[in-house]
C-alpha atoms as a PDB file:
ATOM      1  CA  UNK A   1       8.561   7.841  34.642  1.00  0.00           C
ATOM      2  CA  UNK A   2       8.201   5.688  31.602  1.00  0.00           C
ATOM      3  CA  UNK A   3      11.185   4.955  28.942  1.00  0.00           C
ATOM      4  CA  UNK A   4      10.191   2.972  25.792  1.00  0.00           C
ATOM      5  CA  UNK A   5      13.045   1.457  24.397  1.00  0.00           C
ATOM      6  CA  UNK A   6      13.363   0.704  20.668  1.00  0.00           C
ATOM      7  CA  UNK A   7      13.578  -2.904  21.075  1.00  0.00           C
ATOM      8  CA  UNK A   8       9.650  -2.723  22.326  1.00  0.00           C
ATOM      9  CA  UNK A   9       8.332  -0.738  18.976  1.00  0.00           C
ATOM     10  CA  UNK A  10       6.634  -3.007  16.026  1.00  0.00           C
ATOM     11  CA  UNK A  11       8.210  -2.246  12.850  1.00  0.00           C
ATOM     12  CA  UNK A  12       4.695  -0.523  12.063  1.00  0.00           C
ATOM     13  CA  UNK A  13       5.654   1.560  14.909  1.00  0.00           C
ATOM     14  CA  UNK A  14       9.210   3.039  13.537  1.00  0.00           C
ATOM     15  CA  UNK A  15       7.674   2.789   9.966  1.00  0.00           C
ATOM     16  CA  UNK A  16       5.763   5.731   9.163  1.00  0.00           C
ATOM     17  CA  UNK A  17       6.301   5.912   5.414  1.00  0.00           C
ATOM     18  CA  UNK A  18       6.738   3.266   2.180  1.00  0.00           C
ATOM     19  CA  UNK A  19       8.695   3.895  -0.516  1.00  0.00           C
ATOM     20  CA  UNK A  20       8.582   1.901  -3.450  1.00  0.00           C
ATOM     21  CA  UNK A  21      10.936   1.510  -6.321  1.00  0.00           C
ATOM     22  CA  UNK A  22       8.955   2.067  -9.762  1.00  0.00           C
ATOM     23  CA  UNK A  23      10.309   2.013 -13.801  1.00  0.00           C
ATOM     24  CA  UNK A  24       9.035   5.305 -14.917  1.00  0.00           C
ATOM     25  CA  UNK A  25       5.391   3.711 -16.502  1.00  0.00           C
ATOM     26  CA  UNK A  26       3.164   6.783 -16.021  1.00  0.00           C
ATOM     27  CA  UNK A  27       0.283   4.887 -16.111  1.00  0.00           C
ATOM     28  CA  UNK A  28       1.204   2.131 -13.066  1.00  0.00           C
ATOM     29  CA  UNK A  29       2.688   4.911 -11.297  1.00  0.00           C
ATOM     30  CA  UNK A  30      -0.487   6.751 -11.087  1.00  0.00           C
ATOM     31  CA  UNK A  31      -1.945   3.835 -10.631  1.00  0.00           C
ATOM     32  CA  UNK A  32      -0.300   2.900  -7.876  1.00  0.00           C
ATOM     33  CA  UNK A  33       0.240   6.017  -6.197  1.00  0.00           C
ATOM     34  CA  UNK A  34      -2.989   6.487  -5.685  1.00  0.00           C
ATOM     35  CA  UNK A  35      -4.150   2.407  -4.710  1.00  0.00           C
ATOM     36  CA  UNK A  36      -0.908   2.596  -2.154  1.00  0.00           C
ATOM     37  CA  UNK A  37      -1.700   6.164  -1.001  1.00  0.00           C
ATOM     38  CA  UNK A  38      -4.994   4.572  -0.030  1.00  0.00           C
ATOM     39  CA  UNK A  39      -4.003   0.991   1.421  1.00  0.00           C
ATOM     40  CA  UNK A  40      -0.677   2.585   3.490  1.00  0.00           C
ATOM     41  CA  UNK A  41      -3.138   5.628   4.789  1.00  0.00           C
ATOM     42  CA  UNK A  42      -5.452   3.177   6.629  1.00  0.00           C
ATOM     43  CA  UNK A  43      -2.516   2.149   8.843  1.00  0.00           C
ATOM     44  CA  UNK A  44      -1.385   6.009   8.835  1.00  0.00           C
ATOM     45  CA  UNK A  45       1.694   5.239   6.700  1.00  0.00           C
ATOM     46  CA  UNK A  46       2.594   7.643   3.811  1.00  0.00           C
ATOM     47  CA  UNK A  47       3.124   6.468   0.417  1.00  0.00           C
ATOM     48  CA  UNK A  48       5.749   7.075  -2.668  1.00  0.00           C
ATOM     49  CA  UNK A  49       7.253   5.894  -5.000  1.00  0.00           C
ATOM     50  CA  UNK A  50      10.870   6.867  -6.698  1.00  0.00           C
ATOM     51  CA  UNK A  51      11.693   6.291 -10.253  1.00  0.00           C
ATOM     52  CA  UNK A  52      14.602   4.002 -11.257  1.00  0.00           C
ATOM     53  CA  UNK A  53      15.297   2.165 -14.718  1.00  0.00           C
ATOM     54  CA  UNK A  54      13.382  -1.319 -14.637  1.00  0.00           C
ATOM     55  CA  UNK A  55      16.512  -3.805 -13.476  1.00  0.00           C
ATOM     56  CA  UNK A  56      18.037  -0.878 -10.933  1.00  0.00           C
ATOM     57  CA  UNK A  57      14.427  -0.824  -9.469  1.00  0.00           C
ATOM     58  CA  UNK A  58      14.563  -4.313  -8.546  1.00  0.00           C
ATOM     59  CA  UNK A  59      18.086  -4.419  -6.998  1.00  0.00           C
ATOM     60  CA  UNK A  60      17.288  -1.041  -5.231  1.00  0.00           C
ATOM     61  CA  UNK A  61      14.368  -2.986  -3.779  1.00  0.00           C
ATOM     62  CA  UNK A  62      16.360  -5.961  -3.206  1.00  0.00           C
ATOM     63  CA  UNK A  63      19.570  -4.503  -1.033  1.00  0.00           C
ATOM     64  CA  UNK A  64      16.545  -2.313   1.341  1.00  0.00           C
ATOM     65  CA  UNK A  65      17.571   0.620  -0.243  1.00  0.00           C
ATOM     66  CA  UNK A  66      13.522   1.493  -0.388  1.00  0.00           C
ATOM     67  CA  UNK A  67      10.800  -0.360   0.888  1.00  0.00           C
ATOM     68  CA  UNK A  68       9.721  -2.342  -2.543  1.00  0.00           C
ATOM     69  CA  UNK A  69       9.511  -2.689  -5.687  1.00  0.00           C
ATOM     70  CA  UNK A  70       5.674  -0.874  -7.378  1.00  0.00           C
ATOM     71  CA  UNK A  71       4.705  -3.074 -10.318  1.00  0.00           C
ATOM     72  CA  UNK A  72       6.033  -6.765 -10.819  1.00  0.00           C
ATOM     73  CA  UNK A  73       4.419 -10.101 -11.897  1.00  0.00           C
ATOM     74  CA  UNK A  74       3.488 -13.151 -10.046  1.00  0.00           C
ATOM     75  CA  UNK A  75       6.172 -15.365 -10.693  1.00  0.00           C
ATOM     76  CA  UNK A  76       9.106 -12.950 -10.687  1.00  0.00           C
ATOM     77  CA  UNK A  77      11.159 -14.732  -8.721  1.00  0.00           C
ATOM     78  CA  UNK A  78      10.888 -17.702 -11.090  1.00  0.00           C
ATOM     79  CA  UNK A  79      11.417 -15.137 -13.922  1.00  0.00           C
ATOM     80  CA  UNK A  80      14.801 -13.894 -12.379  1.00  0.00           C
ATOM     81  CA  UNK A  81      15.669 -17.406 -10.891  1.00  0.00           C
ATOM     82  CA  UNK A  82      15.684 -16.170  -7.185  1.00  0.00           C
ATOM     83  CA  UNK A  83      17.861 -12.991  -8.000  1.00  0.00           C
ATOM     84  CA  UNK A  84      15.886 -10.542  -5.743  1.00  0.00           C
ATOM     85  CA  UNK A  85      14.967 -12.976  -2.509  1.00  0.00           C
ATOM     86  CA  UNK A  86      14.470 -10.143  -0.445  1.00  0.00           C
ATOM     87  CA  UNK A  87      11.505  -9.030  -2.229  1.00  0.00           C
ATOM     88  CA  UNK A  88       8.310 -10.861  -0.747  1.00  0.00           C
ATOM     89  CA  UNK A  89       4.981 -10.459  -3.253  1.00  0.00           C
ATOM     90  CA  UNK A  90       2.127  -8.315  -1.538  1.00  0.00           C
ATOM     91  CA  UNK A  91      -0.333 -11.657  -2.462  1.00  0.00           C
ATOM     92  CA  UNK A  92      -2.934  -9.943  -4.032  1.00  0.00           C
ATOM     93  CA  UNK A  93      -3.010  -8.134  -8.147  1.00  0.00           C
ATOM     94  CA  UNK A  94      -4.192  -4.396  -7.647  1.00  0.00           C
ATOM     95  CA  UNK A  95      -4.683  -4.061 -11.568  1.00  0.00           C
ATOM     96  CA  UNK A  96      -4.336  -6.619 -14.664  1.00  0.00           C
ATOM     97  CA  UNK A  97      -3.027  -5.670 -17.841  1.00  0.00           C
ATOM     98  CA  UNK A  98      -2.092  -6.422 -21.362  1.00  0.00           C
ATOM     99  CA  UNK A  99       0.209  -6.015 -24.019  1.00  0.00           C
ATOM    100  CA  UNK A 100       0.107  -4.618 -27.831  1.00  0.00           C
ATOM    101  CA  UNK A 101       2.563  -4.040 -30.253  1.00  0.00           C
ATOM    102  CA  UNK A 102       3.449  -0.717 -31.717  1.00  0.00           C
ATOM    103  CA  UNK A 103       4.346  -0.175 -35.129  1.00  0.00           C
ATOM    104  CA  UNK A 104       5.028   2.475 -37.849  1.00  0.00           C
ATOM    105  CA  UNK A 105       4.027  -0.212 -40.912  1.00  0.00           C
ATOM    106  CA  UNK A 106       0.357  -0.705 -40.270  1.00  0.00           C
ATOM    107  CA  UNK A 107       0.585  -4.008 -42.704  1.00  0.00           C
ATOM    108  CA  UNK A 108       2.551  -5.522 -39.251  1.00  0.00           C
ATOM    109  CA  UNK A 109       0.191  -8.118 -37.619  1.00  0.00           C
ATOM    110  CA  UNK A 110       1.039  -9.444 -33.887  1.00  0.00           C
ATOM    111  CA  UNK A 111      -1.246 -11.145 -32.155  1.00  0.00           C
ATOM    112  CA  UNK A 112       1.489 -12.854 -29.628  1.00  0.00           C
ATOM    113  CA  UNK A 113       5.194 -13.261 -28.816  1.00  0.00           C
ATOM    114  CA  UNK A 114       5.498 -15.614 -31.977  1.00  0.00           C
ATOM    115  CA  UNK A 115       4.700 -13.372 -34.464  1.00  0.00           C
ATOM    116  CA  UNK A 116       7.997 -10.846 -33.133  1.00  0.00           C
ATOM    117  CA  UNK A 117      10.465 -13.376 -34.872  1.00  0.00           C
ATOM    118  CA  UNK A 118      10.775 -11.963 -38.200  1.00  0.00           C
ATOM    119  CA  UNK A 119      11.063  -8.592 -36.964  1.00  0.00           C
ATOM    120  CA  UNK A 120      13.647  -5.842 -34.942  1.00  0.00           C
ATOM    121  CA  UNK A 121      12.490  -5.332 -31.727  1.00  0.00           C
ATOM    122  CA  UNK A 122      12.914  -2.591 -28.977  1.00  0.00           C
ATOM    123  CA  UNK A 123      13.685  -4.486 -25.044  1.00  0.00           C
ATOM    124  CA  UNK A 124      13.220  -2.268 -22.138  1.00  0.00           C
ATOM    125  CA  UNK A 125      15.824  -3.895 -19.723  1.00  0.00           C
ATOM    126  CA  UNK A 126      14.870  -4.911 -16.465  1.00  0.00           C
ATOM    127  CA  UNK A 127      11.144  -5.912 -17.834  1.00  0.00           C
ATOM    128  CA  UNK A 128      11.398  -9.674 -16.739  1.00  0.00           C
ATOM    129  CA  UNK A 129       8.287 -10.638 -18.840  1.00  0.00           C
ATOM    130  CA  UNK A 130       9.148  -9.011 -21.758  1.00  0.00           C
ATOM    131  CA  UNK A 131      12.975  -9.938 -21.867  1.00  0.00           C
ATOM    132  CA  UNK A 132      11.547 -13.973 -21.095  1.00  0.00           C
ATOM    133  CA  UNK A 133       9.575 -13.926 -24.238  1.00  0.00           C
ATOM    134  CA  UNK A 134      11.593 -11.826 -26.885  1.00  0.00           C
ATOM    135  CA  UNK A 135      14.485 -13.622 -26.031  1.00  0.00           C
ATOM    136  CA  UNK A 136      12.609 -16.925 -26.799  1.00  0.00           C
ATOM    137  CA  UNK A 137      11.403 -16.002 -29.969  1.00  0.00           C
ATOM    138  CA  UNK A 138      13.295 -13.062 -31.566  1.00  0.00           C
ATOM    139  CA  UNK A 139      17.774 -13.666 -32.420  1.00  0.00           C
ATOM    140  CA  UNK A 140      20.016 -11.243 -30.496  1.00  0.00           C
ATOM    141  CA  UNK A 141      20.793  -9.480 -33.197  1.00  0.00           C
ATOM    142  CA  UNK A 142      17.235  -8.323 -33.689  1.00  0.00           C
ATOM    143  CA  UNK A 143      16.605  -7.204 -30.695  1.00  0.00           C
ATOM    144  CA  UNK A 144      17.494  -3.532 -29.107  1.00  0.00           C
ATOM    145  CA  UNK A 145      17.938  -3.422 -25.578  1.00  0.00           C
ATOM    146  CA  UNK A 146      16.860   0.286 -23.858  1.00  0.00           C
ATOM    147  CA  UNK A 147      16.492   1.658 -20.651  1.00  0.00           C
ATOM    148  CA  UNK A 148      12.807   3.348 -21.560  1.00  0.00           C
ATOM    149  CA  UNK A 149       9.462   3.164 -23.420  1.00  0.00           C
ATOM    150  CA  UNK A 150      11.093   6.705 -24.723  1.00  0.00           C
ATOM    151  CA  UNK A 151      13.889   5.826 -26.157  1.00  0.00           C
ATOM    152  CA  UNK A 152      12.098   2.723 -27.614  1.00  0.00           C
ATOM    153  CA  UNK A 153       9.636   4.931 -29.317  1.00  0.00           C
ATOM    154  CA  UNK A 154      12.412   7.150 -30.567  1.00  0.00           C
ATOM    155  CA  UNK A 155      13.874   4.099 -31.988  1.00  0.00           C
ATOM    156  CA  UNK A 156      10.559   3.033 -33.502  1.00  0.00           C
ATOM    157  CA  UNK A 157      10.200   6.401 -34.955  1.00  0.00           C
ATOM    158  CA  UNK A 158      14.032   6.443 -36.654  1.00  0.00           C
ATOM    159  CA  UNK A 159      13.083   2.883 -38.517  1.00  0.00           C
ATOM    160  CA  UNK A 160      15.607   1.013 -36.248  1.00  0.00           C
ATOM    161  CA  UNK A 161      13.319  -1.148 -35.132  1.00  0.00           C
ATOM    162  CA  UNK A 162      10.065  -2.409 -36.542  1.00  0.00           C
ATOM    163  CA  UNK A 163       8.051  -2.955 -33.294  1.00  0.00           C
ATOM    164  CA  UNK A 164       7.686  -1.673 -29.417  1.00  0.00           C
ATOM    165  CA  UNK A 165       5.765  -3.984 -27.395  1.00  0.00           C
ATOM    166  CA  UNK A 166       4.389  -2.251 -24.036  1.00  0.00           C
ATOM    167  CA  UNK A 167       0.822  -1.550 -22.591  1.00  0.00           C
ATOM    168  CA  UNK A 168      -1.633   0.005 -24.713  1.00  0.00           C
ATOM    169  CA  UNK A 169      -1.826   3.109 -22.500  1.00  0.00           C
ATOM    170  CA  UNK A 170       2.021   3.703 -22.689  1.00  0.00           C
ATOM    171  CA  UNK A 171       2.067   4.417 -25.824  1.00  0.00           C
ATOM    172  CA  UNK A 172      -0.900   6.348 -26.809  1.00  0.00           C
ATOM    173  CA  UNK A 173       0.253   9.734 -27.235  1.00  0.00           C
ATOM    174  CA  UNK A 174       3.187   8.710 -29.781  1.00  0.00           C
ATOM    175  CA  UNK A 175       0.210   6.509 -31.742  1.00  0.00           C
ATOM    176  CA  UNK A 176      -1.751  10.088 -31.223  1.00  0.00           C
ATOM    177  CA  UNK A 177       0.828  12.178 -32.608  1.00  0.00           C
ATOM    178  CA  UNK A 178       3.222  10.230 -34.837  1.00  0.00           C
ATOM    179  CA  UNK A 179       1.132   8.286 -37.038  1.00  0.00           C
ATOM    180  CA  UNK A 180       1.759   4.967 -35.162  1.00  0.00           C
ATOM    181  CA  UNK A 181      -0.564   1.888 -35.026  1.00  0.00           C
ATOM    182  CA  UNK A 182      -1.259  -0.721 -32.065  1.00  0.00           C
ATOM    183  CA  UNK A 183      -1.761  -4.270 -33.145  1.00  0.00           C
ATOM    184  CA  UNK A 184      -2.718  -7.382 -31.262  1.00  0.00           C
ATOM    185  CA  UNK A 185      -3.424  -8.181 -27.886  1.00  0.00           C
ATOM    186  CA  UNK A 186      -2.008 -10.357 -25.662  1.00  0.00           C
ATOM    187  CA  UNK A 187      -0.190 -12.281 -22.615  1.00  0.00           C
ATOM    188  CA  UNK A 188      -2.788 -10.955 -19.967  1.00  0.00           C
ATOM    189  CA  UNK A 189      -1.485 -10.822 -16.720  1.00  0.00           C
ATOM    190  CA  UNK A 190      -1.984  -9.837 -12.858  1.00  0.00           C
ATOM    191  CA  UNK A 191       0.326  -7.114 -11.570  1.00  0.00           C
ATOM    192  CA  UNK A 192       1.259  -7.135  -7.353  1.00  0.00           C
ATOM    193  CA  UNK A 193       3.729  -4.829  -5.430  1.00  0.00           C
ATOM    194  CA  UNK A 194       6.158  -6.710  -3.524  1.00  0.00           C
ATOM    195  CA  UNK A 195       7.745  -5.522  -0.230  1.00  0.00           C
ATOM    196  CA  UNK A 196      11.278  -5.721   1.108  1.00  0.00           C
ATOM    197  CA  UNK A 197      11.136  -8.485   3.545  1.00  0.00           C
ATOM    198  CA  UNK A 198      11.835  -6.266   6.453  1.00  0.00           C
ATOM    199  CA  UNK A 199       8.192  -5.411   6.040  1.00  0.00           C
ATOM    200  CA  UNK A 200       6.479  -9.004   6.006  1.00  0.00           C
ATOM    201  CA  UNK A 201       4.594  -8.411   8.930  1.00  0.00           C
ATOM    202  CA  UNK A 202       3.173  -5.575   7.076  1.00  0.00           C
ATOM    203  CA  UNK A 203       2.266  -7.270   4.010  1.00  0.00           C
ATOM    204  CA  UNK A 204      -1.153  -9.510   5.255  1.00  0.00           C
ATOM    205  CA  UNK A 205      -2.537  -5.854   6.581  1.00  0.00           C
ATOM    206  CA  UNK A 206      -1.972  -4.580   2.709  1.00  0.00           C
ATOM    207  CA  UNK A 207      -3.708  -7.968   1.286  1.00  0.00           C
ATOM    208  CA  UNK A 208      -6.405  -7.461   3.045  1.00  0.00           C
ATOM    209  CA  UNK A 209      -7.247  -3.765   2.375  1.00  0.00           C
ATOM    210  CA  UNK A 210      -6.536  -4.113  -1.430  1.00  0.00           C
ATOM    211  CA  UNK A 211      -9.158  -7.151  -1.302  1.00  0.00           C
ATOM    212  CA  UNK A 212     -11.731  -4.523   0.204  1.00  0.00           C
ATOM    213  CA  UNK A 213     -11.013  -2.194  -2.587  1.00  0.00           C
ATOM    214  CA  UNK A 214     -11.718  -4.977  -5.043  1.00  0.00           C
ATOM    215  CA  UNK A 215     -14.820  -6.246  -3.587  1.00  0.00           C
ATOM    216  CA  UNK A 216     -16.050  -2.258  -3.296  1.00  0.00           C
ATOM    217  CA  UNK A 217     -15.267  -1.647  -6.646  1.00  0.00           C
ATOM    218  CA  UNK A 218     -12.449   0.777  -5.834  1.00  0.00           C
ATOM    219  CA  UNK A 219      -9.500  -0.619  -7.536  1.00  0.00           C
ATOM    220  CA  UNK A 220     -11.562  -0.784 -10.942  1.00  0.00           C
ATOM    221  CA  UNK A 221     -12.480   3.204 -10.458  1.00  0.00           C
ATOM    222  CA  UNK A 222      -9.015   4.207  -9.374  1.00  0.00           C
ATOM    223  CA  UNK A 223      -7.654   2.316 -12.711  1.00  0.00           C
ATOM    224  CA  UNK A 224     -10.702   4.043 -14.832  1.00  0.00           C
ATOM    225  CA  UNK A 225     -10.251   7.215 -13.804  1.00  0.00           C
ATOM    226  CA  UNK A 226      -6.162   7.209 -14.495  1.00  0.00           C
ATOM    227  CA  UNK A 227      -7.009   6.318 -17.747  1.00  0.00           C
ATOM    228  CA  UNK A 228      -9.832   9.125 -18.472  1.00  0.00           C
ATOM    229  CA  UNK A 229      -6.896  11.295 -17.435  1.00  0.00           C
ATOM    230  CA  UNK A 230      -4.323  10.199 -19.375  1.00  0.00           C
ATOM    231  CA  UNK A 231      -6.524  10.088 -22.651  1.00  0.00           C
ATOM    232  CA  UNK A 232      -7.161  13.865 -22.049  1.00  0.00           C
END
């Protein structure tokens, strides 16, 4: 008779599923549900996310509560001067983005984090790039800290503040259907998953298949096809 103890199982063994923290973006969870659904599969690990406000995501993530946080930057840890050090970056960007401001006075021209200065501005909390670069430019007092892109919007809409700055694709249907306007583009950057640290050995066997879905085209059709569907 054989026993197998627990001590002798990988963690690859005794993990069969990945959950990640996300911040309620539809656009990098779809995204990302369907890149991670792909990358997890190959090792026969099942993939999901659950939906937390932006800063709760990343201390969810941190204390192991789920397996990782969906959509961060490169230097996050830099960002959030080593808050989160259990969270190790999966080392290679499954989608790059951009942002644009949103406004309701189409004579508003942004075409960086500069030009917010002179103007009230909508924060989602917990968004470490955004929070860095309104809080260098634009006073306290201008600035409106929420929990979502929908209560920014909803804010936008009431004339309490002048400007929502997000990703193009997040705010398409209130530009579609409330007479808003996008202006500028700008601060480009390279978006990763990180994992809890309890999954490290884990995390070279995910850098390797996202590279494959680079080089094969993949990622860009995944990311093209999420935004046919979101434009319909």
């Amino acid at each position: 008779m054989i026993f197998i103890t627990v001590s002798s199982l990988s963690a690859q063994d005794l993990q069969k599923k990945i959950v990640l923290a996300d911040s309620d973006d539809i656009f990098l969870n779809t995204v990302v549900q369907e890149v991670g659904t792909r990358a997890f599969g190959k090792y026969d690990i099942k993939f999901s996310l659950m939906t937390y406000p932006s800063e709760r995501a990343l201390s969810t993530a941190n204390f192991g509560d789920v397996d990782g946080d969906a959509y961060r930057v490169f230097d996050l840890h830099d960002k959030t001067g080593g808050k989160y050090p259990n969270l190790v970056r999966v080392d290679f960007p499954y989608i790059s983005i951009h942002f644009t401001a949103f406004v309701k006075d189409n004579n508003i021209r942004i075409t960086g984090w500069e030009d917010l200065a002179n103007y009230k501005v909508a924060v989602i909390r917990g968004n470490k790039t955004m929070e860095a670069h309104v809080n260098k430019f634009v006073p306290r007092e201008r600035q409106s800290v929420v929990h979502s892109y929908k209560q920014a919007f909803s804010m936008l809409l009431l004339d309490r503040v002048d400007i929502v700055v997000g990703k193009p694709i997040v705010g398409a249907s209130y530009v579609k259907n409330n007479n808003l306007y996008m202006t500028g583009k700008f601060q480009f950057q390279d978006i990763y998953m990180y994992l809890h640290k309890k999954h490290k050995k884990l995390i070279p066997k995910i850098e390797i298949e996202l590279r494959k879905m680079k080089e094969s085209g993949e990622l860009r059709n995944i990311e093209n096809m999420v935004r046919n569907s979101l434009a319909n």
